[in-house]
C-alpha atoms as a PDB file:
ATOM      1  CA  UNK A   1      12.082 183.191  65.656  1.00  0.00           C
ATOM      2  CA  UNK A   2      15.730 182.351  64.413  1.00  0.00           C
ATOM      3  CA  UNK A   3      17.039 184.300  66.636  1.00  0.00           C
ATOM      4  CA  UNK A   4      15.223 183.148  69.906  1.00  0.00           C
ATOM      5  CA  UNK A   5      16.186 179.813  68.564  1.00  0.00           C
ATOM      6  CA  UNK A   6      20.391 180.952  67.911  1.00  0.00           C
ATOM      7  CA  UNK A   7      20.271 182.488  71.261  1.00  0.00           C
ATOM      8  CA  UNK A   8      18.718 179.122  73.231  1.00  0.00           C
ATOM      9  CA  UNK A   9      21.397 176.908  71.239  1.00  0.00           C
ATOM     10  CA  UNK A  10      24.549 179.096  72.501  1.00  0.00           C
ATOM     11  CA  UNK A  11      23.546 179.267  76.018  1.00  0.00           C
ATOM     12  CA  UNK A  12      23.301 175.809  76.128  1.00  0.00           C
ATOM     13  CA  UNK A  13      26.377 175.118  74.165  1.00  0.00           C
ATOM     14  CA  UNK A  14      28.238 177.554  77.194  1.00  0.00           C
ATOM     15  CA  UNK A  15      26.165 176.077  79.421  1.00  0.00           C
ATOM     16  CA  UNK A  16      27.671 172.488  78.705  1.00  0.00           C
ATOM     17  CA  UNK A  17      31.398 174.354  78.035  1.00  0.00           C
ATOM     18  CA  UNK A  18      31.512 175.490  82.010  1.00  0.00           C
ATOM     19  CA  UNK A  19      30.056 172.528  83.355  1.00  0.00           C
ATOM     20  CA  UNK A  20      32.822 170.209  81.294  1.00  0.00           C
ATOM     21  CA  UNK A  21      35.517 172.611  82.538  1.00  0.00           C
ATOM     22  CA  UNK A  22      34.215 172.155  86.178  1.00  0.00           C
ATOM     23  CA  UNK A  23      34.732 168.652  86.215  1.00  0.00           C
ATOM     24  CA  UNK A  24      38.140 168.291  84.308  1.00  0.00           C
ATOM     25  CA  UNK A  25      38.903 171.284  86.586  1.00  0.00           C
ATOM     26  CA  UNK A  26      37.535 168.884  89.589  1.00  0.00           C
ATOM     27  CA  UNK A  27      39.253 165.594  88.840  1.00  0.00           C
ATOM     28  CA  UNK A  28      43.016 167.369  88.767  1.00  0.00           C
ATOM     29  CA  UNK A  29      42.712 167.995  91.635  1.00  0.00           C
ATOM     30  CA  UNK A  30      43.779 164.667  93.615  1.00  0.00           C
ATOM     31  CA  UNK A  31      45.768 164.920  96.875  1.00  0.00           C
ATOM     32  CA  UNK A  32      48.486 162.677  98.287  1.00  0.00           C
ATOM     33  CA  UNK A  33      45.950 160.943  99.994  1.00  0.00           C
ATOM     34  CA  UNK A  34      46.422 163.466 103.068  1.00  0.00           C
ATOM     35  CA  UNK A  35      48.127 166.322 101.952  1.00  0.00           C
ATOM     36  CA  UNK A  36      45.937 168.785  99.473  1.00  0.00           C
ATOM     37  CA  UNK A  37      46.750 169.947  96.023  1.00  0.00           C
ATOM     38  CA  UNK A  38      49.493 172.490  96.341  1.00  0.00           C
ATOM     39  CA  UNK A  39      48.599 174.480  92.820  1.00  0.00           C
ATOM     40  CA  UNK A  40      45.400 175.997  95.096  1.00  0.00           C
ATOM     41  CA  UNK A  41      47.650 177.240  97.926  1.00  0.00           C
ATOM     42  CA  UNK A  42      49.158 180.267  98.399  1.00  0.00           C
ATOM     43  CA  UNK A  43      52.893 180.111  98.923  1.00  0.00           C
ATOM     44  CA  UNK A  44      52.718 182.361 101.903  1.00  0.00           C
ATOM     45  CA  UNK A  45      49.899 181.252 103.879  1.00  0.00           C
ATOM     46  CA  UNK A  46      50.039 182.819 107.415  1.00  0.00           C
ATOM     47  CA  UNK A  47      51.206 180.582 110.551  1.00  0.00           C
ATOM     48  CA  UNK A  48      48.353 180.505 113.202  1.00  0.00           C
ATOM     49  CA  UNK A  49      48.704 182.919 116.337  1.00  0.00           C
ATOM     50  CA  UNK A  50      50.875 181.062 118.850  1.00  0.00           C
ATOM     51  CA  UNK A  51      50.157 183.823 121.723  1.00  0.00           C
ATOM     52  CA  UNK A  52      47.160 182.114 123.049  1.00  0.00           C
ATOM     53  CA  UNK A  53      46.209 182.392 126.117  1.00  0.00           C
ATOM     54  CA  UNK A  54      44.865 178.855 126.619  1.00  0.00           C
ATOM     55  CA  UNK A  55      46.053 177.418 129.832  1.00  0.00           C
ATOM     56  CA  UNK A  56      47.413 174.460 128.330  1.00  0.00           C
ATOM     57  CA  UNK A  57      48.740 174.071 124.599  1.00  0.00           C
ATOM     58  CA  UNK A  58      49.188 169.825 125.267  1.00  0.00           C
ATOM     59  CA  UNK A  59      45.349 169.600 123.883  1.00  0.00           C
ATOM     60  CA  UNK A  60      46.382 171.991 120.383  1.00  0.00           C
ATOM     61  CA  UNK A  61      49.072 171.069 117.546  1.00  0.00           C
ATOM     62  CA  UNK A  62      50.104 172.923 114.357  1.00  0.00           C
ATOM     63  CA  UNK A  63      49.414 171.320 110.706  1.00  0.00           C
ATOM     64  CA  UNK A  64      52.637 171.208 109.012  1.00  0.00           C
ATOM     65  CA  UNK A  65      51.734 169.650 105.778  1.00  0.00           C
ATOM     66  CA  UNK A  66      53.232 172.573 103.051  1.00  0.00           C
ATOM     67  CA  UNK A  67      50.108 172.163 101.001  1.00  0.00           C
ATOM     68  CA  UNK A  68      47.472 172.009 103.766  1.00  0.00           C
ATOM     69  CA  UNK A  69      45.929 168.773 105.456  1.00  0.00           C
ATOM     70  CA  UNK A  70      42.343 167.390 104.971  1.00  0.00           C
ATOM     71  CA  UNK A  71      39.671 167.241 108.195  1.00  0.00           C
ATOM     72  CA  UNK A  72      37.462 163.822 107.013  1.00  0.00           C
ATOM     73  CA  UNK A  73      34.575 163.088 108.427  1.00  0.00           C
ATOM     74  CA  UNK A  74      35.437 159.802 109.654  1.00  0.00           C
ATOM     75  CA  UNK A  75      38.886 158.356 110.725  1.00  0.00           C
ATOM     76  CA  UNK A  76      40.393 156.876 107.376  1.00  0.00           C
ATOM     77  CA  UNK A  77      41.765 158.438 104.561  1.00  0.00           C
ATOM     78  CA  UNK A  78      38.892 157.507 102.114  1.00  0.00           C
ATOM     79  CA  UNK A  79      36.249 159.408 103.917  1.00  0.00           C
ATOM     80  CA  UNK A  80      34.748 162.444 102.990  1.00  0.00           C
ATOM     81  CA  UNK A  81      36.580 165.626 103.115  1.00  0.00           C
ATOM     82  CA  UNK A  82      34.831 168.288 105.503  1.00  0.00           C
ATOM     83  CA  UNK A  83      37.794 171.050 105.144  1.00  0.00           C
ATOM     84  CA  UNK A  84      40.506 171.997 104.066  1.00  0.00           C
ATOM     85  CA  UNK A  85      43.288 172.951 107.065  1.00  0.00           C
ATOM     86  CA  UNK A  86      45.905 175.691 105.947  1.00  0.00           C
ATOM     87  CA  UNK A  87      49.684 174.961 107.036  1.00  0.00           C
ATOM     88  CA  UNK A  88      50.317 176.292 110.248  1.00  0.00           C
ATOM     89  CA  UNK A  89      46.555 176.393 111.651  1.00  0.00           C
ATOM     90  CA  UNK A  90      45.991 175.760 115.150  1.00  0.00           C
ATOM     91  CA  UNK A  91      43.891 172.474 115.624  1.00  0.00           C
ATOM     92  CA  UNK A  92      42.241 171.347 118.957  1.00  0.00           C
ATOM     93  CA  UNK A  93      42.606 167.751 119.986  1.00  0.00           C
ATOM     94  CA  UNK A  94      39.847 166.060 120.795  1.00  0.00           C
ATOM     95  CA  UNK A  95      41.401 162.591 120.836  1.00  0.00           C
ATOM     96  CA  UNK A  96      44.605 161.325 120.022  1.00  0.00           C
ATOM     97  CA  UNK A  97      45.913 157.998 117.975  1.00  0.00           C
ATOM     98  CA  UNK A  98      48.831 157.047 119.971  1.00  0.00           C
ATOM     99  CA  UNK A  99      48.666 153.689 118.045  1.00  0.00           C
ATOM    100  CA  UNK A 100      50.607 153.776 113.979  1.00  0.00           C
ATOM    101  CA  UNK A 101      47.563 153.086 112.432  1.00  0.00           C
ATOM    102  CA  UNK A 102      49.195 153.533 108.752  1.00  0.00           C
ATOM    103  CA  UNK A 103      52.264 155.129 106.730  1.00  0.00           C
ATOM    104  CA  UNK A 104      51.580 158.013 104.361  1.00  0.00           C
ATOM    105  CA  UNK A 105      54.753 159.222 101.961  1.00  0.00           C
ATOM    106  CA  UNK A 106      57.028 156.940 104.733  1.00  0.00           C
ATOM    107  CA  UNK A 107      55.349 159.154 107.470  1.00  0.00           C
ATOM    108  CA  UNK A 108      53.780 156.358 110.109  1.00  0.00           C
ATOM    109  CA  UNK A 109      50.414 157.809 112.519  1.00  0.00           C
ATOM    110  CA  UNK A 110      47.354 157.543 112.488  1.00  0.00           C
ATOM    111  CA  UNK A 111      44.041 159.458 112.791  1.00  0.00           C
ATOM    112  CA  UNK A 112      43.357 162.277 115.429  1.00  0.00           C
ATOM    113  CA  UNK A 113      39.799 163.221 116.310  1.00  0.00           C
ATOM    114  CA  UNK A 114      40.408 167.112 116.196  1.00  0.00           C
ATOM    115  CA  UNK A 115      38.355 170.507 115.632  1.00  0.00           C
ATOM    116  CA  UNK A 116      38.814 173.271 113.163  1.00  0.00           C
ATOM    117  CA  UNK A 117      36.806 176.351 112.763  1.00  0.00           C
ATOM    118  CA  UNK A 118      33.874 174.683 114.617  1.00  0.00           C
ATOM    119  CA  UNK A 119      33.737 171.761 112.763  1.00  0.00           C
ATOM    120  CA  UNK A 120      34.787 168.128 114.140  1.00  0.00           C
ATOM    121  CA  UNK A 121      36.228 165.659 112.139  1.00  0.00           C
ATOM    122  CA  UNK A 122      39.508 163.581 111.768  1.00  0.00           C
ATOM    123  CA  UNK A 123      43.254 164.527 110.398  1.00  0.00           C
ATOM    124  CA  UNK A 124      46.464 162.050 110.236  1.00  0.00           C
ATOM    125  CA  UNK A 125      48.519 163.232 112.621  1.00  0.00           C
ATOM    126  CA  UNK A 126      51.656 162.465 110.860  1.00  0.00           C
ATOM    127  CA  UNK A 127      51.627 166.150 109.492  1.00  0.00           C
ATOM    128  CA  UNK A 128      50.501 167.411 112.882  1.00  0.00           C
ATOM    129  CA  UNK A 129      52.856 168.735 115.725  1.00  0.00           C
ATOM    130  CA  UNK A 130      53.014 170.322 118.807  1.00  0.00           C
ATOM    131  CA  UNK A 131      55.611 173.185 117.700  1.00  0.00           C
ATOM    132  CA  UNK A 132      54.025 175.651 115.850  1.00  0.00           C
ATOM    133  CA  UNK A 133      56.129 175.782 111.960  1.00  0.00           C
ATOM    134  CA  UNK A 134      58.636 178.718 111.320  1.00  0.00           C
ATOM    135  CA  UNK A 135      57.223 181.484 109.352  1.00  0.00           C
ATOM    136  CA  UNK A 136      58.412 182.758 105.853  1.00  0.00           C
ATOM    137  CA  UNK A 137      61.787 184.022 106.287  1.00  0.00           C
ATOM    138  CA  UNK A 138      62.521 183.927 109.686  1.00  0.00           C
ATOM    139  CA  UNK A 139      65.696 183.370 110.771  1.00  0.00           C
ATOM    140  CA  UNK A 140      66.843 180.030 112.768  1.00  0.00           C
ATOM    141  CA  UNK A 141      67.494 182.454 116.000  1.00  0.00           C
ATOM    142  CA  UNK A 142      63.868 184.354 115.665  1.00  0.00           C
ATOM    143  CA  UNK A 143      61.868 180.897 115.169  1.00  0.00           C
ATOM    144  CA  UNK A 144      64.150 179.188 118.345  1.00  0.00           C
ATOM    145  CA  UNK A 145      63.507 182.376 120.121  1.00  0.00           C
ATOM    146  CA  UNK A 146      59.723 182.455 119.549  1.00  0.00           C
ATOM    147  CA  UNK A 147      59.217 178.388 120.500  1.00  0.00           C
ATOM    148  CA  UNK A 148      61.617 179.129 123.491  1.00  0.00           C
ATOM    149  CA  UNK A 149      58.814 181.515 125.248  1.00  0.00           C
ATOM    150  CA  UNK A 150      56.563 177.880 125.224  1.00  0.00           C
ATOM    151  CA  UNK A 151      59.165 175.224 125.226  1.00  0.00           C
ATOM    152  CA  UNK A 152      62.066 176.062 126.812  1.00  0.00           C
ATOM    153  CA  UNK A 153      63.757 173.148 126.248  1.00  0.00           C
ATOM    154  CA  UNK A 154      64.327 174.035 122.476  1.00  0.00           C
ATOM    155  CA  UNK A 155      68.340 175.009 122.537  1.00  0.00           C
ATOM    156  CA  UNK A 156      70.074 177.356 119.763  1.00  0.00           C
ATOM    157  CA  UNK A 157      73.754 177.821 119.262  1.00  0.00           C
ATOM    158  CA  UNK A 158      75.898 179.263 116.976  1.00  0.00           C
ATOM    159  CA  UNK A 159      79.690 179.414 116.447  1.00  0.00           C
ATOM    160  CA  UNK A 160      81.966 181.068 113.940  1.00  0.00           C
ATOM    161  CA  UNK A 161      85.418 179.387 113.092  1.00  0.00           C
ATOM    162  CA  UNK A 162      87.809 179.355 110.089  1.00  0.00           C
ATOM    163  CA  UNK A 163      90.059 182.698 109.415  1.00  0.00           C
ATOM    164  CA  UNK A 164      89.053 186.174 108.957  1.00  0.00           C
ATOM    165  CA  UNK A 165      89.404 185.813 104.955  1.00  0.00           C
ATOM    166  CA  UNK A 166      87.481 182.802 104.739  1.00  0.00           C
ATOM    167  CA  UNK A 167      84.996 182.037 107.893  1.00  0.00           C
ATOM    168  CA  UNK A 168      82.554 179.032 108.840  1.00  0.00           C
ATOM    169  CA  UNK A 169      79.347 179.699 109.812  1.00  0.00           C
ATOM    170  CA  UNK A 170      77.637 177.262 112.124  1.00  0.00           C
ATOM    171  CA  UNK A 171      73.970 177.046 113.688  1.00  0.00           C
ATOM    172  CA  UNK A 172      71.939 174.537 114.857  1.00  0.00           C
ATOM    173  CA  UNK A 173      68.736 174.288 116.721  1.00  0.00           C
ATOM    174  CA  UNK A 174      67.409 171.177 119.058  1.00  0.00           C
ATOM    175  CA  UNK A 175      63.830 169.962 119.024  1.00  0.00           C
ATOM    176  CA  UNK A 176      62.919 167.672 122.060  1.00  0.00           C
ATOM    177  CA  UNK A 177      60.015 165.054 121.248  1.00  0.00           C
ATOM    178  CA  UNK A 178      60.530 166.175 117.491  1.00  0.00           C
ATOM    179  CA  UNK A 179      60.540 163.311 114.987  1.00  0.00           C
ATOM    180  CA  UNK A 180      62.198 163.255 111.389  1.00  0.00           C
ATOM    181  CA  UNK A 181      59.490 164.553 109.583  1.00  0.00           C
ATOM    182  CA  UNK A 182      59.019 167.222 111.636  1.00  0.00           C
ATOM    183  CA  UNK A 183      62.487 168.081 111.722  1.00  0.00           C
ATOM    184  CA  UNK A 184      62.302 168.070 107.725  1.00  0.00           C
ATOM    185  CA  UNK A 185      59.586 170.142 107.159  1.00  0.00           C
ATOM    186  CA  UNK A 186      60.868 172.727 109.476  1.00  0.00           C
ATOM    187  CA  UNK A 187      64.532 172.752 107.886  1.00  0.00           C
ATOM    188  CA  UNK A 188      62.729 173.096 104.484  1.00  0.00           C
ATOM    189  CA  UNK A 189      61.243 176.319 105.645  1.00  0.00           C
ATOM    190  CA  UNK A 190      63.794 177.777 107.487  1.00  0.00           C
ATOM    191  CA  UNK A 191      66.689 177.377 104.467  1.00  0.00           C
ATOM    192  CA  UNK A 192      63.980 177.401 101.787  1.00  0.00           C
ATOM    193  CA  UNK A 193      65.648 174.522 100.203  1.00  0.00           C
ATOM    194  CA  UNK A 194      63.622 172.663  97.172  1.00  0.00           C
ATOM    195  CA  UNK A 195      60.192 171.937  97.685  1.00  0.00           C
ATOM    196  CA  UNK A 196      60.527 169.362  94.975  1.00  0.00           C
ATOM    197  CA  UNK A 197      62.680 167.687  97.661  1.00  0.00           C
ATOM    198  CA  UNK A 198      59.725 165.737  99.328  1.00  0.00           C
ATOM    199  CA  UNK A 199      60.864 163.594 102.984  1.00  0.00           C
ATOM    200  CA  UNK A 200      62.846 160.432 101.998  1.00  0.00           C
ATOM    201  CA  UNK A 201      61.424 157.050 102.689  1.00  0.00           C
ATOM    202  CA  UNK A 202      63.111 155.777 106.212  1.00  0.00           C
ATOM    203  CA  UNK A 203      63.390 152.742 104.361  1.00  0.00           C
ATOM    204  CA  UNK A 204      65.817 152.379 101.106  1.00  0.00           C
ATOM    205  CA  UNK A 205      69.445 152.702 100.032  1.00  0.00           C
ATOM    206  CA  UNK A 206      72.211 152.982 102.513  1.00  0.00           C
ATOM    207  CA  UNK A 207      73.254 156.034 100.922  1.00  0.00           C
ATOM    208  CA  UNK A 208      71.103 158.241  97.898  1.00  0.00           C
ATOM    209  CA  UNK A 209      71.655 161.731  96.488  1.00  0.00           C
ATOM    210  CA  UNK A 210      68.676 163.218  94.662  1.00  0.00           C
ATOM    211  CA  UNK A 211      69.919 166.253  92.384  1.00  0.00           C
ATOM    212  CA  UNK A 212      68.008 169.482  92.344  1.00  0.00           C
ATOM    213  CA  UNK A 213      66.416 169.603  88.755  1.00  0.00           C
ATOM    214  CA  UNK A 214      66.148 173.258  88.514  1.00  0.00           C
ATOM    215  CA  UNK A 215      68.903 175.056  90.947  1.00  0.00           C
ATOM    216  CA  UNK A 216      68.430 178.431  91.557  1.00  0.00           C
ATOM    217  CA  UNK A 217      69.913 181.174  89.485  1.00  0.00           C
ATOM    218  CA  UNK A 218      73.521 181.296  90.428  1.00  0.00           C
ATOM    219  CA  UNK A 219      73.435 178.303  92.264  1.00  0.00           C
ATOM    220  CA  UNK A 220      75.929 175.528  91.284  1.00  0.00           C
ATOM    221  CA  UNK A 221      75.472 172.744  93.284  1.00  0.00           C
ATOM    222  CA  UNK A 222      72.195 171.613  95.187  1.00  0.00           C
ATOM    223  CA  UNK A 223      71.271 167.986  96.237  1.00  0.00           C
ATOM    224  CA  UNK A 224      69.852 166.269  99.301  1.00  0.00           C
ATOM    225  CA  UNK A 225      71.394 163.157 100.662  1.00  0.00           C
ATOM    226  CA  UNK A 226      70.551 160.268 102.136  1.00  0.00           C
ATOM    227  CA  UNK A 227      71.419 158.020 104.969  1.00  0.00           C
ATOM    228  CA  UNK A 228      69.770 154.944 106.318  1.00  0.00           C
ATOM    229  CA  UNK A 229      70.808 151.995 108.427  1.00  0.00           C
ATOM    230  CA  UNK A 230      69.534 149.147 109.404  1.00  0.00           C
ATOM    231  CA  UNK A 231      66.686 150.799 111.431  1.00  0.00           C
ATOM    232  CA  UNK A 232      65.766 153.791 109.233  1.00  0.00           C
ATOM    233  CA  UNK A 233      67.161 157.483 108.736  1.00  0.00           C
ATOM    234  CA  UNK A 234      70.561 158.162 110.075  1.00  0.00           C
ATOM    235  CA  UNK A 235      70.600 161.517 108.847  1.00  0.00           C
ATOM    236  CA  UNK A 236      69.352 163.793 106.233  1.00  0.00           C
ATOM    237  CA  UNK A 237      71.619 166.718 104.255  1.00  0.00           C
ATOM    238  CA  UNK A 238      70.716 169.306 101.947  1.00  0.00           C
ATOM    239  CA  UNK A 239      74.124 170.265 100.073  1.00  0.00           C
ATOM    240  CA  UNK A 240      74.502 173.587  98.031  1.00  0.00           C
ATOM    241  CA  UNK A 241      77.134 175.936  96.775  1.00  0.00           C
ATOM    242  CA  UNK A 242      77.569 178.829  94.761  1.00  0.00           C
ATOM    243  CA  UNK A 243      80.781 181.081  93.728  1.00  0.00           C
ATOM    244  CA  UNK A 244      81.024 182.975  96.805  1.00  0.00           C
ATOM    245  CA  UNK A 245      79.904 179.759  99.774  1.00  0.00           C
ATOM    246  CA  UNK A 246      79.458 176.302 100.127  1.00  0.00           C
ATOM    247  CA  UNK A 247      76.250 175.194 102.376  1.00  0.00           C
ATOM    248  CA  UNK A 248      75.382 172.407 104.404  1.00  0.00           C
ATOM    249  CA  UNK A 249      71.813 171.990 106.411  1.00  0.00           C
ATOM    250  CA  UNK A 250      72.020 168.685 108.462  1.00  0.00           C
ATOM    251  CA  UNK A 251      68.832 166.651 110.086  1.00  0.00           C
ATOM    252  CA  UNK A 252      69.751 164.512 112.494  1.00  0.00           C
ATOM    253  CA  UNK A 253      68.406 162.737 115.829  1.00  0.00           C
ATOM    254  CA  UNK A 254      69.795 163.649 119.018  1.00  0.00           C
ATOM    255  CA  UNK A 255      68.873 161.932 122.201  1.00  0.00           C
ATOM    256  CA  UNK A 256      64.688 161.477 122.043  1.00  0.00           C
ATOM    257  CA  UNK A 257      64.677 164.803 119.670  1.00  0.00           C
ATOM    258  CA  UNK A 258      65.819 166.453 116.389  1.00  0.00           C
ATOM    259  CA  UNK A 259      68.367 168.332 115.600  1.00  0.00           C
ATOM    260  CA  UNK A 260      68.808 170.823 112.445  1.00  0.00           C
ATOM    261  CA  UNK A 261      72.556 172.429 111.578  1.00  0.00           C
ATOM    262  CA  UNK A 262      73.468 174.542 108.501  1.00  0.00           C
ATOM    263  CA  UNK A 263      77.140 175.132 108.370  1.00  0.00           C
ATOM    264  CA  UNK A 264      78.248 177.624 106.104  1.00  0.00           C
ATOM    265  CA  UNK A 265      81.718 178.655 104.141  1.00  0.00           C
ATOM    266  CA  UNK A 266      82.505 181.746 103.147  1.00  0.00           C
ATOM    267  CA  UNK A 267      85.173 181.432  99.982  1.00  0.00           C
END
């Protein structure tokens, strides 16, 4: 009889042990209000095929959030979550919010009505674009070749200047329609620069640096900056150097688009 009773006490006592760790487990996990937790994501999620053969790709855009973006049931940011949409996925449109409805983490947009994996809901569409984000490690040329075959008005160039001994490396790529978040996000993934770097307010300082914590082994210096005027970002910089180059990745609008450099010296 003790030991029916000794058993029924621990298996309660575990039972009440998982159940607590569920819920502390549960309430950690709060997102940004749009963007989901990040410690649940895999770091190299894959991108979303782009060769579709839909006849038109104006009715589908791309999440770009790093982290993933929440479909809610309804089209505010307190609603019930219904999924969970990887970065990268492929998202119909069902209807647009051309209106800025609200501003999440300095992003402004508002609430698409889209459709994921068969299920309908609603997704701010600040962290939702029509080009497709680069994959991991691709090179500025690949990605600008691959969003070329669908919009060719994307442009890449490169140039090489300086001396033989010491030369300057510089490519850019143009993004027509893109806005600065966008633009960000992108440049993020293509130089793998800090993800602790999140996108800067528009509004703020004329001028801010924000020092990298934690540089990378071998890395001396590494810092974004900032710079605003009077009617938001004038243009964005990530700044590193090590013994053997110095490193500069510009954002920056151009015309109705974006426009992302990296200049690089060879010492």
């Amino acid at each position: 009889m003790k030991k029916v009773v000794f058993a029924l006490a621990t298996l309660v006592l575990t039972t009440v042990f998982i159940s607590c760790k569920n819920e502390v487990e549960s309430s950690s996990l709060q997102e940004n209000p749009d963007q989901e937790s990040a410690e649940n994501v895999p770091q190299d999620l894959a991108i979303a095929d782009v060769n579709s053969n839909e006849t038109t790709r104006g009715n589908y855009l791309y999440v770009t959030a790093p982290s993933g973006l929440s479909l809610r049931e309804f089209g505010n940011l307190q609603s019930n979550k219904l999924a969970r949409m990887p970065y990268g996925t492929k998202v119909k449109v069902i209807n647009a919010e051309d209106k800025h409805t609200m501003t999440v983490a300095g992003i402004k947009g508002g609430m698409n009505e889209v459709e994921f994996n068969h299920k309908k809901g609603f997704a701010f569409n600040g962290y939702l674009s029509r080009y497709f984000p680069p994959e991991l490690n691709i090179t500025v040329k690949g990605y600008a070749m691959e969003l070329q075959q669908y919009y060719p008005e994307v442009k890449y160039t490169e140039a090489t200047k300086g001396t033989a001994s010491n030369p300057v490396n510089t490519e850019s790529i143009l993004l027509p329609g893109a806005q600065w978040h966008e633009a960000f996000f992108m440049a993020q993934r293509l130089f793998d620069f800090p993800k602790e770097f999140e996108f800067p307010n528009p509004k703020g300082k004329k001028s801010e640096i924000i020092f990298d914590g934690k540089p990378k082994k071998g890395i001396w210096t590494s810092q974004l900056e900032i710079n605003r005027n009077d009617d938001g970002l004038e243009n964005i910089s990530y700044v590193y150097s090590s013994k053997q180059f110095d490193a500069k990745v510009t954002i920056e609008q151009v015309g109705d688009g974006m426009k992302i450099s990296r200049t690089e010296t060879i010492k």
